[in-house]
C-alpha atoms as a PDB file:
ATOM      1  CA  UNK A   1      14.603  17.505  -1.320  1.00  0.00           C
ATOM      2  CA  UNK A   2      11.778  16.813   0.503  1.00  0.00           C
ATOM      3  CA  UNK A   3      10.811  13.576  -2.185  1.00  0.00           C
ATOM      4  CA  UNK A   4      14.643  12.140  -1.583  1.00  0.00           C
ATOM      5  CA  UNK A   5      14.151  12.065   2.156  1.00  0.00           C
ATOM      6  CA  UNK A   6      10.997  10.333   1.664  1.00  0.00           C
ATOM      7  CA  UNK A   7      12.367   7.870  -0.560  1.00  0.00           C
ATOM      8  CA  UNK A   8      15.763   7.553   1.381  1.00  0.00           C
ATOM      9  CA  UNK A   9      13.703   6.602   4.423  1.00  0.00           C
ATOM     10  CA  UNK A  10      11.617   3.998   2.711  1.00  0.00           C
ATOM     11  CA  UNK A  11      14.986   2.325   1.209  1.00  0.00           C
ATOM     12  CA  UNK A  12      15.969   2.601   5.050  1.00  0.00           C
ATOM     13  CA  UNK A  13      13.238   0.672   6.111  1.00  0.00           C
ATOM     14  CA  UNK A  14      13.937  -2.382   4.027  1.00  0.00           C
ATOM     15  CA  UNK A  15      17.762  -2.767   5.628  1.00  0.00           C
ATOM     16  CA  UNK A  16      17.831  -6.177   7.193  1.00  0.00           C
ATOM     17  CA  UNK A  17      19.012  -5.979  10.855  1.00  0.00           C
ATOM     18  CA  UNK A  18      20.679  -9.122  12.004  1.00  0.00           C
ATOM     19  CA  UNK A  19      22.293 -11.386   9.451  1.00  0.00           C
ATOM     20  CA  UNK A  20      20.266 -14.545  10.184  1.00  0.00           C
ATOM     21  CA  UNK A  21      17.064 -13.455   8.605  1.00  0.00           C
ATOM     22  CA  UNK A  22      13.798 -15.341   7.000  1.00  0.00           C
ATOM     23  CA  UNK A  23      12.518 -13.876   3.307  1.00  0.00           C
ATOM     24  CA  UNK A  24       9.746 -14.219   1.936  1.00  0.00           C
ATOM     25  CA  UNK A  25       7.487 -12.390  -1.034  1.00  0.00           C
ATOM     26  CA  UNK A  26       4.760 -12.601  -3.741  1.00  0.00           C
ATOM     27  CA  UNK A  27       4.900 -10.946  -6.900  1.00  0.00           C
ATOM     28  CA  UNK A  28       1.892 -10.211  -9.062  1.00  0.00           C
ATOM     29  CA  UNK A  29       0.814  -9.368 -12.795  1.00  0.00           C
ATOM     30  CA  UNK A  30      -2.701  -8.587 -14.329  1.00  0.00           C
ATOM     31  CA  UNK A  31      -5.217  -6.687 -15.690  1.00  0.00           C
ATOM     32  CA  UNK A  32      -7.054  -3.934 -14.709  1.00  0.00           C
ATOM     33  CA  UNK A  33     -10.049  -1.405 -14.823  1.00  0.00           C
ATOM     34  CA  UNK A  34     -10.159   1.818 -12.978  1.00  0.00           C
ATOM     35  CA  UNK A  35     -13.184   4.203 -12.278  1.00  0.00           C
ATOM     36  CA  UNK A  36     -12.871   7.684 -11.276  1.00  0.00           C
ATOM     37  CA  UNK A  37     -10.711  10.881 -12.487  1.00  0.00           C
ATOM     38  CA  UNK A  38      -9.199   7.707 -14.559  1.00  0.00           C
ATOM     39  CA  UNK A  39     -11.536   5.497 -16.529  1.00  0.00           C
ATOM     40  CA  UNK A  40      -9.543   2.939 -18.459  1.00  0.00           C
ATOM     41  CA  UNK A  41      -8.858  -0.523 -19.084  1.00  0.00           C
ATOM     42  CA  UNK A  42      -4.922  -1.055 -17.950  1.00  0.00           C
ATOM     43  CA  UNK A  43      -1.706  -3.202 -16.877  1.00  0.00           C
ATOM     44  CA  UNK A  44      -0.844  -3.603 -13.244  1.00  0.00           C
ATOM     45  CA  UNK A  45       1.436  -5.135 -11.753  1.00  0.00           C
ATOM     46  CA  UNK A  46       2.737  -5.672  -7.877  1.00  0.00           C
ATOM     47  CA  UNK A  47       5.844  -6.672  -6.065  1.00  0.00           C
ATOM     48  CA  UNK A  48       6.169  -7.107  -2.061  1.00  0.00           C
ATOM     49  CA  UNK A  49       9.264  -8.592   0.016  1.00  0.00           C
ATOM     50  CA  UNK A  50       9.287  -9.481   3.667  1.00  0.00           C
ATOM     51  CA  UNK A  51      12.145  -9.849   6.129  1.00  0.00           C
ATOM     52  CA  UNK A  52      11.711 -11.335   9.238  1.00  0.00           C
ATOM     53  CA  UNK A  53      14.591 -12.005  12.212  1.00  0.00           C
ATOM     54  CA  UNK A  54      14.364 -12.162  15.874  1.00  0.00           C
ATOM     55  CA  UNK A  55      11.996  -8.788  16.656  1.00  0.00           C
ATOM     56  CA  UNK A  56      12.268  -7.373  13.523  1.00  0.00           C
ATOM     57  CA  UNK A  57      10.466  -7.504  10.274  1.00  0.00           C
ATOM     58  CA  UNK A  58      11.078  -5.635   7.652  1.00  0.00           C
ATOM     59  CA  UNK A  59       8.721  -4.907   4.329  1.00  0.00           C
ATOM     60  CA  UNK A  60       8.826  -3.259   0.864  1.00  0.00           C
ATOM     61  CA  UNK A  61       6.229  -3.234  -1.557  1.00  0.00           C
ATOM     62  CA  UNK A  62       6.070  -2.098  -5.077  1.00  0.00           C
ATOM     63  CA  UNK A  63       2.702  -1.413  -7.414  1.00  0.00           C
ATOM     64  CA  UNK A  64       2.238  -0.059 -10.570  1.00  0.00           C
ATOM     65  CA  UNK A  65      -0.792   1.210 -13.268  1.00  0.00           C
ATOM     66  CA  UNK A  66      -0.292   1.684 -16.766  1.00  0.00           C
ATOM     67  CA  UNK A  67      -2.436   1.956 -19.511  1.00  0.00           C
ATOM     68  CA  UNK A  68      -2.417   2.995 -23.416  1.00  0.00           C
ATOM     69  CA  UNK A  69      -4.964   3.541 -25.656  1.00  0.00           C
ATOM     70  CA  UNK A  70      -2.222   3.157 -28.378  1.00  0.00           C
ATOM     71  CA  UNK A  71      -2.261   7.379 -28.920  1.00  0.00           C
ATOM     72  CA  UNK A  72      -2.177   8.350 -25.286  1.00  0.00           C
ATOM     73  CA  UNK A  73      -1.866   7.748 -21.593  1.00  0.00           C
ATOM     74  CA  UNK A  74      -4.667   6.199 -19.942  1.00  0.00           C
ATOM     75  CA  UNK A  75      -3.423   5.405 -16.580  1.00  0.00           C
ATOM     76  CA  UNK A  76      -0.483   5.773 -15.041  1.00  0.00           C
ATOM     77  CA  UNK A  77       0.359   5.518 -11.476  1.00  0.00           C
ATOM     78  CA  UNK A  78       2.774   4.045  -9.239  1.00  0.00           C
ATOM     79  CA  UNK A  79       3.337   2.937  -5.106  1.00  0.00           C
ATOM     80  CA  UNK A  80       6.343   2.772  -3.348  1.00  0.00           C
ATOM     81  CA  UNK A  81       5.968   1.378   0.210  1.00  0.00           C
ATOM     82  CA  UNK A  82       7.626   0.290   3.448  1.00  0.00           C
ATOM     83  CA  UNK A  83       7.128  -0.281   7.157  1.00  0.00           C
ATOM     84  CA  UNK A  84       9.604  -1.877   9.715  1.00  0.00           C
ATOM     85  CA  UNK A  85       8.078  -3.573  12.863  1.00  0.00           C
ATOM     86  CA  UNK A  86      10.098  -4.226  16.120  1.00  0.00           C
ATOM     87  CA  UNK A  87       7.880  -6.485  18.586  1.00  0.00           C
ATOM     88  CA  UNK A  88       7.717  -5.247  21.900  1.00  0.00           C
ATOM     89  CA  UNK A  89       5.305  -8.393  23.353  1.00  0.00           C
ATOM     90  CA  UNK A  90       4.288 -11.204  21.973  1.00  0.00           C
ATOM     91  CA  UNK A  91       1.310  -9.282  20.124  1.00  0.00           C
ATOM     92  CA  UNK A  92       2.320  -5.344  20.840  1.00  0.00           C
ATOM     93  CA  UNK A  93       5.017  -3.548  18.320  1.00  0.00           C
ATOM     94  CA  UNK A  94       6.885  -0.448  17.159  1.00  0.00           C
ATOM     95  CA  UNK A  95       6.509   0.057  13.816  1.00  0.00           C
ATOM     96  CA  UNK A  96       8.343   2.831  10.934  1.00  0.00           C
ATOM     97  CA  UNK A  97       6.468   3.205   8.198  1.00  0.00           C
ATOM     98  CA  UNK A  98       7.066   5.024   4.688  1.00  0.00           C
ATOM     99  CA  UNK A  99       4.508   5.756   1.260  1.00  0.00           C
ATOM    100  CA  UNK A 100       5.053   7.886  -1.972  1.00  0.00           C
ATOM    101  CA  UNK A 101       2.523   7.485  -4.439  1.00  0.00           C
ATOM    102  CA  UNK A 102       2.577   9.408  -7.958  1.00  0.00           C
ATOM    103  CA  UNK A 103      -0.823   9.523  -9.936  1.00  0.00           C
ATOM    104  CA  UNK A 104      -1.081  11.127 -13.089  1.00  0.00           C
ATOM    105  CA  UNK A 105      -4.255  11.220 -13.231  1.00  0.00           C
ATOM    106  CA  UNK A 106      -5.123  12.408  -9.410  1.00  0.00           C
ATOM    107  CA  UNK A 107      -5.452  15.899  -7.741  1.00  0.00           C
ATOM    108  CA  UNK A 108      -1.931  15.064  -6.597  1.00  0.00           C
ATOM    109  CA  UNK A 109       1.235  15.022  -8.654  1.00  0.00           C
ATOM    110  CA  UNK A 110       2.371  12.972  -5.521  1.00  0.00           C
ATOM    111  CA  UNK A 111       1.958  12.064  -2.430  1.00  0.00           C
ATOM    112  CA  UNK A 112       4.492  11.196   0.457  1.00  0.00           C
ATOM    113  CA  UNK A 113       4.776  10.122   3.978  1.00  0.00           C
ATOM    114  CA  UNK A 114       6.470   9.367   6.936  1.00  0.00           C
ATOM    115  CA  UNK A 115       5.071   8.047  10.715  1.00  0.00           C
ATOM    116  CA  UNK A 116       5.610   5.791  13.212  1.00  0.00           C
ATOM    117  CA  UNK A 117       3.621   4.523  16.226  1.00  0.00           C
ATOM    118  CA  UNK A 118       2.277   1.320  18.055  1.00  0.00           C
ATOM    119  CA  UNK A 119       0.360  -1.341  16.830  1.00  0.00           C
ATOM    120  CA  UNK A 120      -1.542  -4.510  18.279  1.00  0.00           C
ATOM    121  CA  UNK A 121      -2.399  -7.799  17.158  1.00  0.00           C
ATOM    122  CA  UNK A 122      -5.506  -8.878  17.792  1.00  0.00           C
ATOM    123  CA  UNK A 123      -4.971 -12.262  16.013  1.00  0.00           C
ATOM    124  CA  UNK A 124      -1.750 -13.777  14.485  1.00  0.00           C
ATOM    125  CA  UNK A 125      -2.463 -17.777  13.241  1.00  0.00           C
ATOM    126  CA  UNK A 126      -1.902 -18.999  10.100  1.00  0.00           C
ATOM    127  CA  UNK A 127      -5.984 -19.165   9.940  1.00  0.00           C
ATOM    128  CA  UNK A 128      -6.356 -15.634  11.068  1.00  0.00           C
ATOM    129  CA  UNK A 129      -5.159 -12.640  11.263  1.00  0.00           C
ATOM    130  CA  UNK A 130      -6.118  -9.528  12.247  1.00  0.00           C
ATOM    131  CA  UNK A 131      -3.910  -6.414  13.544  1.00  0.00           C
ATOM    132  CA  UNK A 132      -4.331  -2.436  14.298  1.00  0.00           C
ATOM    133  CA  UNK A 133      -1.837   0.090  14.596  1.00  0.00           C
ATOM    134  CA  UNK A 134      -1.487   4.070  14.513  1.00  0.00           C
ATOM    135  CA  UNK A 135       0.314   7.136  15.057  1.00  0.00           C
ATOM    136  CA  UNK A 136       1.584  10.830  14.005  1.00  0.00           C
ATOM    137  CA  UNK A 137       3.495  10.983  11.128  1.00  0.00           C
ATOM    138  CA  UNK A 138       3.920  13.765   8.380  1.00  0.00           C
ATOM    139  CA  UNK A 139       2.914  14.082   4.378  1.00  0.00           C
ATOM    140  CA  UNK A 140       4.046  16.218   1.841  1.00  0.00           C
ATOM    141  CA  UNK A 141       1.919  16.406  -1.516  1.00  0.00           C
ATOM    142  CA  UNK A 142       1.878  18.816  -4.721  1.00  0.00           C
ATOM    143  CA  UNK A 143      -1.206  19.702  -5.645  1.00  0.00           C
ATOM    144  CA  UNK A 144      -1.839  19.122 -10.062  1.00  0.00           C
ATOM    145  CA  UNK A 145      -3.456  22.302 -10.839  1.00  0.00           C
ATOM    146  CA  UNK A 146      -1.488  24.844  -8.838  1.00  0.00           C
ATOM    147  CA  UNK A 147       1.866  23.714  -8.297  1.00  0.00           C
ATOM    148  CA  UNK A 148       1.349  24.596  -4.245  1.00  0.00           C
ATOM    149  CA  UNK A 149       3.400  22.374  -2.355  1.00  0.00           C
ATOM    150  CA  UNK A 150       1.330  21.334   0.862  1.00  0.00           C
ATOM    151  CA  UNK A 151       3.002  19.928   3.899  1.00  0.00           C
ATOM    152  CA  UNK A 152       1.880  19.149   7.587  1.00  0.00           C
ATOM    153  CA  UNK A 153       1.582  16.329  10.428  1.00  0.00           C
ATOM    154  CA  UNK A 154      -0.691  14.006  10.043  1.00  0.00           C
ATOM    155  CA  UNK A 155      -2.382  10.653  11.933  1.00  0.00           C
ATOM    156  CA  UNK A 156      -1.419   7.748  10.189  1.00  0.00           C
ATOM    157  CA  UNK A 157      -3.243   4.386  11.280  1.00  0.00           C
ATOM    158  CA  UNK A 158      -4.179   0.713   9.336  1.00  0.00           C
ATOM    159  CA  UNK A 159      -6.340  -2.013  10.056  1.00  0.00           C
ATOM    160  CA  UNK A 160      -5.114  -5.381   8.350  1.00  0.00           C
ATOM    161  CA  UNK A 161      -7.097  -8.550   8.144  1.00  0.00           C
ATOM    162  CA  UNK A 162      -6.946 -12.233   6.855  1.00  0.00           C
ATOM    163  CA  UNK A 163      -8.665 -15.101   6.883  1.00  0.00           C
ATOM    164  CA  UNK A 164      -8.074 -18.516   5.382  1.00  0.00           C
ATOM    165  CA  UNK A 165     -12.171 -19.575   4.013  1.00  0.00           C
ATOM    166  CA  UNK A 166     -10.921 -23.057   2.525  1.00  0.00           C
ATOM    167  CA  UNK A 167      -7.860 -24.833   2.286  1.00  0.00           C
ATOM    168  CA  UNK A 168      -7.115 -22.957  -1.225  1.00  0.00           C
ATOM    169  CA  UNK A 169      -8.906 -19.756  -0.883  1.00  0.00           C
ATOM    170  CA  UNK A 170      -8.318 -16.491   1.487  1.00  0.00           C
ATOM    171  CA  UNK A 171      -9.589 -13.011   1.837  1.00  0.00           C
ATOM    172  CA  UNK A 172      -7.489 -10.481   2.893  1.00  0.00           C
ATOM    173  CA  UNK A 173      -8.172  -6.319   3.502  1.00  0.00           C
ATOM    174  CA  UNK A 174      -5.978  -3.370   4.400  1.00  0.00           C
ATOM    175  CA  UNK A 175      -7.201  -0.469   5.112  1.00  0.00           C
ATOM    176  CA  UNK A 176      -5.235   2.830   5.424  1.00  0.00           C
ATOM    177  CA  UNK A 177      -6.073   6.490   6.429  1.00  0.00           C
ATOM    178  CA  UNK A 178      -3.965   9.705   6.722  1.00  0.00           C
ATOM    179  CA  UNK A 179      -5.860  12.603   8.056  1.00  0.00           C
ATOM    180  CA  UNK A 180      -4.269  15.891   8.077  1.00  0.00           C
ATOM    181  CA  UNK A 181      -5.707  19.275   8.292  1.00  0.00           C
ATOM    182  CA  UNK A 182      -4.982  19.672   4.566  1.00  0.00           C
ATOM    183  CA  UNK A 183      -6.854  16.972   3.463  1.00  0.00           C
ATOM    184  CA  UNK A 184      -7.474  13.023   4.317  1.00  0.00           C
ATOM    185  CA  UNK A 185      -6.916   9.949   2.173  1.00  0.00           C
ATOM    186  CA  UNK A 186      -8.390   7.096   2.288  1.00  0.00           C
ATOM    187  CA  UNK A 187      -7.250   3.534   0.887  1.00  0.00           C
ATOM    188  CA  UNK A 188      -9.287   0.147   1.125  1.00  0.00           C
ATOM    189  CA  UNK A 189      -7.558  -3.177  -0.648  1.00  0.00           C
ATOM    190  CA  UNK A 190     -10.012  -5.862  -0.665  1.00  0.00           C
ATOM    191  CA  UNK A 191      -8.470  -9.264  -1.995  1.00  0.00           C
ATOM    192  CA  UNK A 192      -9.868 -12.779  -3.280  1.00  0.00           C
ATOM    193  CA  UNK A 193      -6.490 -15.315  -3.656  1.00  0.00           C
ATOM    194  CA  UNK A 194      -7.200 -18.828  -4.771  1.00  0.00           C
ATOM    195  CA  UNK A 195      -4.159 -21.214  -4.982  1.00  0.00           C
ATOM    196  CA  UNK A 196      -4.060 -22.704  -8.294  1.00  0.00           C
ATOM    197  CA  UNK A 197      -0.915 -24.756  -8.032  1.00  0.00           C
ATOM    198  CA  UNK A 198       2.016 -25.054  -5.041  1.00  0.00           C
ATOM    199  CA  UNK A 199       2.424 -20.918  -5.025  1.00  0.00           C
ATOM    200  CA  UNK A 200       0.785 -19.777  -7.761  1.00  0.00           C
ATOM    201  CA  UNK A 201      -2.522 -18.466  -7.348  1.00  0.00           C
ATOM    202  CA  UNK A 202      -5.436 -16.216  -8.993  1.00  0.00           C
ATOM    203  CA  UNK A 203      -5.966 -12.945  -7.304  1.00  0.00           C
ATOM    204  CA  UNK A 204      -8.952 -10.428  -7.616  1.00  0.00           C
ATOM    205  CA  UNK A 205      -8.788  -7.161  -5.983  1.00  0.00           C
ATOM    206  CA  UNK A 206     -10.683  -4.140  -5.321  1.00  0.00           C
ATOM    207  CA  UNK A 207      -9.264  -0.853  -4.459  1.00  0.00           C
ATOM    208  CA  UNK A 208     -11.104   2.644  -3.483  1.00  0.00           C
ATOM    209  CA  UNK A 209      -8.917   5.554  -2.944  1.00  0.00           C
ATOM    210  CA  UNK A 210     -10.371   8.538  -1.532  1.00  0.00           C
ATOM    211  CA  UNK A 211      -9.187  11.887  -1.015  1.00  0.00           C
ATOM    212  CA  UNK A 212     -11.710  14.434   1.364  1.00  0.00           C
ATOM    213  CA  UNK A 213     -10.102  17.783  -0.127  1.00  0.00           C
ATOM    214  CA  UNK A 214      -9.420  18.170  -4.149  1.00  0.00           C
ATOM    215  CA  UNK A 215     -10.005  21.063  -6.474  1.00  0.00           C
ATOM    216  CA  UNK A 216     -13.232  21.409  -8.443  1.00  0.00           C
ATOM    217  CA  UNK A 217     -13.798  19.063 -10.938  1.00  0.00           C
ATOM    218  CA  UNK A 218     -11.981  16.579  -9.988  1.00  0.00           C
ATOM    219  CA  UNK A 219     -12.992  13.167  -8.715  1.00  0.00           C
ATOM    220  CA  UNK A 220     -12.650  12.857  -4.700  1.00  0.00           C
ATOM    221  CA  UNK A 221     -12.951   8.813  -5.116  1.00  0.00           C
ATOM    222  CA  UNK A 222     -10.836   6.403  -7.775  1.00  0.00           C
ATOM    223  CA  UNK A 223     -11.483   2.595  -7.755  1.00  0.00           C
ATOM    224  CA  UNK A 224      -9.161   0.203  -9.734  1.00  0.00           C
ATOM    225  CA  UNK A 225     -10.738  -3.173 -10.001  1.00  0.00           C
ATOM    226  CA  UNK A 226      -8.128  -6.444 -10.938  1.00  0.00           C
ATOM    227  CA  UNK A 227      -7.315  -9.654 -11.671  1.00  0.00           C
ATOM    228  CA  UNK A 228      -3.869 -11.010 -12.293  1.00  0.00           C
ATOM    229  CA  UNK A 229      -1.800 -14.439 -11.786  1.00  0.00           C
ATOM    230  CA  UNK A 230      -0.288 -14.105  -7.873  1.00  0.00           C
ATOM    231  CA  UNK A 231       3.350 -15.997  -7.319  1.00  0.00           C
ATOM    232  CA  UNK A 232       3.761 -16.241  -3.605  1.00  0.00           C
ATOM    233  CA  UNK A 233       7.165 -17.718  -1.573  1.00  0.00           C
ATOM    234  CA  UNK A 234       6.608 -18.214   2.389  1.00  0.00           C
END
């Protein structure tokens, strides 16, 4: 029950609001290579839309993992995400946000997520951007080995930045924590995007996920390094 709300609210979160309303998204599809309790050579791929009207914005994102060695398994793990954002200033907001993440090859069976809170931007040009937000929220996870179902508030905060090096290249890096009493995760995305052609570009990303509290012999830190072709609509 407690997996439907979670995934209920995220759906929620993607509504649009009014009816005149801007869209935009980028879709993504690669390779990969992953370090940690998963060491593989893999698939990904990654799908985001944005809604934007008046105060609102609206987002849901989509990622995915999968390898095969052609016998068995070697990765699989997928992301379901989404946030809603109502401005309160020119640079202050509101924002919902949502996360369930299932990892075959983690501590967790899954992870999910709910919080809201305030956020702040710092910087918001197309050159530049950089924004911070935070706030309580609550996760529910299984735990692989046991079966326990753990549960409990948590702090919730991200620190997003961009920044447009040449006329065809970026860098951009989100960072996420959840820290609970339970345990904490950790998630860093560190991206290279080069336009190739109008809105297709290349895309090279590093990811570290990092959970403080997992049973013995498992891995407290993944990484999945990749490299796909990046479609992009603004």
């Amino acid at each position: 029950m407690k997996i439907n709300i979670t995934m209920l609210a995220l759906a929620a979160l993607a509504i649009a609001q009014p009816a005149r309303a801007e869209w935009s998204g980028k879709a993504e599809l690669g390779a990969s290579m992953a370090t940690g309790n998963s060491q593989n050579k893999s698939a990904n791929g990654a799908l985001e839309v944005t809604q934007k009207s008046d105060k609102w914005q609206n987002v849901l994102g989509f990622m995915g993992n999968y390898g095969n060695d052609g016998d068995t398994t070697t990765a699989q793990r997928w992301e379901v995400r989404g946030q809603t954002n109502y401005s309160l200033t020119e640079r202050a907001y509101w924002f919902g946000a949502g996360r369930y993440d299932d990892d075959r090859f983690s501590a967790f069976e899954y992870q999910a997520s709910l919080a809201t809170g305030l956020g702040y931007r710092f910087f918001d040009t197309d050159e530049t951007k950089l924004w911070v937000q935070g706030g309580p929220g609550y996760r529910v996870s299984k735990e692989r080995d046991t079966g326990d179902t753990i549960d409990g508030v948590i702090f919730r905060g991200n620190i997003g930045f961009e920044k447009q090096i040449t006329e065809t290249t970026r860098i951009v890096n989100l960072f996420l924590v959840e820290a609970g009493s339970d345990n904490t995760y950790l998630q860093n995305n560190l991206g290279l995007v080069v336009t190739v052609s109008g809105s297709l570009g290349l895309r090279v990303g590093y990811e570290v996920r990092h959970n403080t509290d997992v049973p013995p012999g498992i891995d407290r830190t993944d990484t999945l390094t990749t490299i796909g072709l990046m479609y992009e609509t603004k």
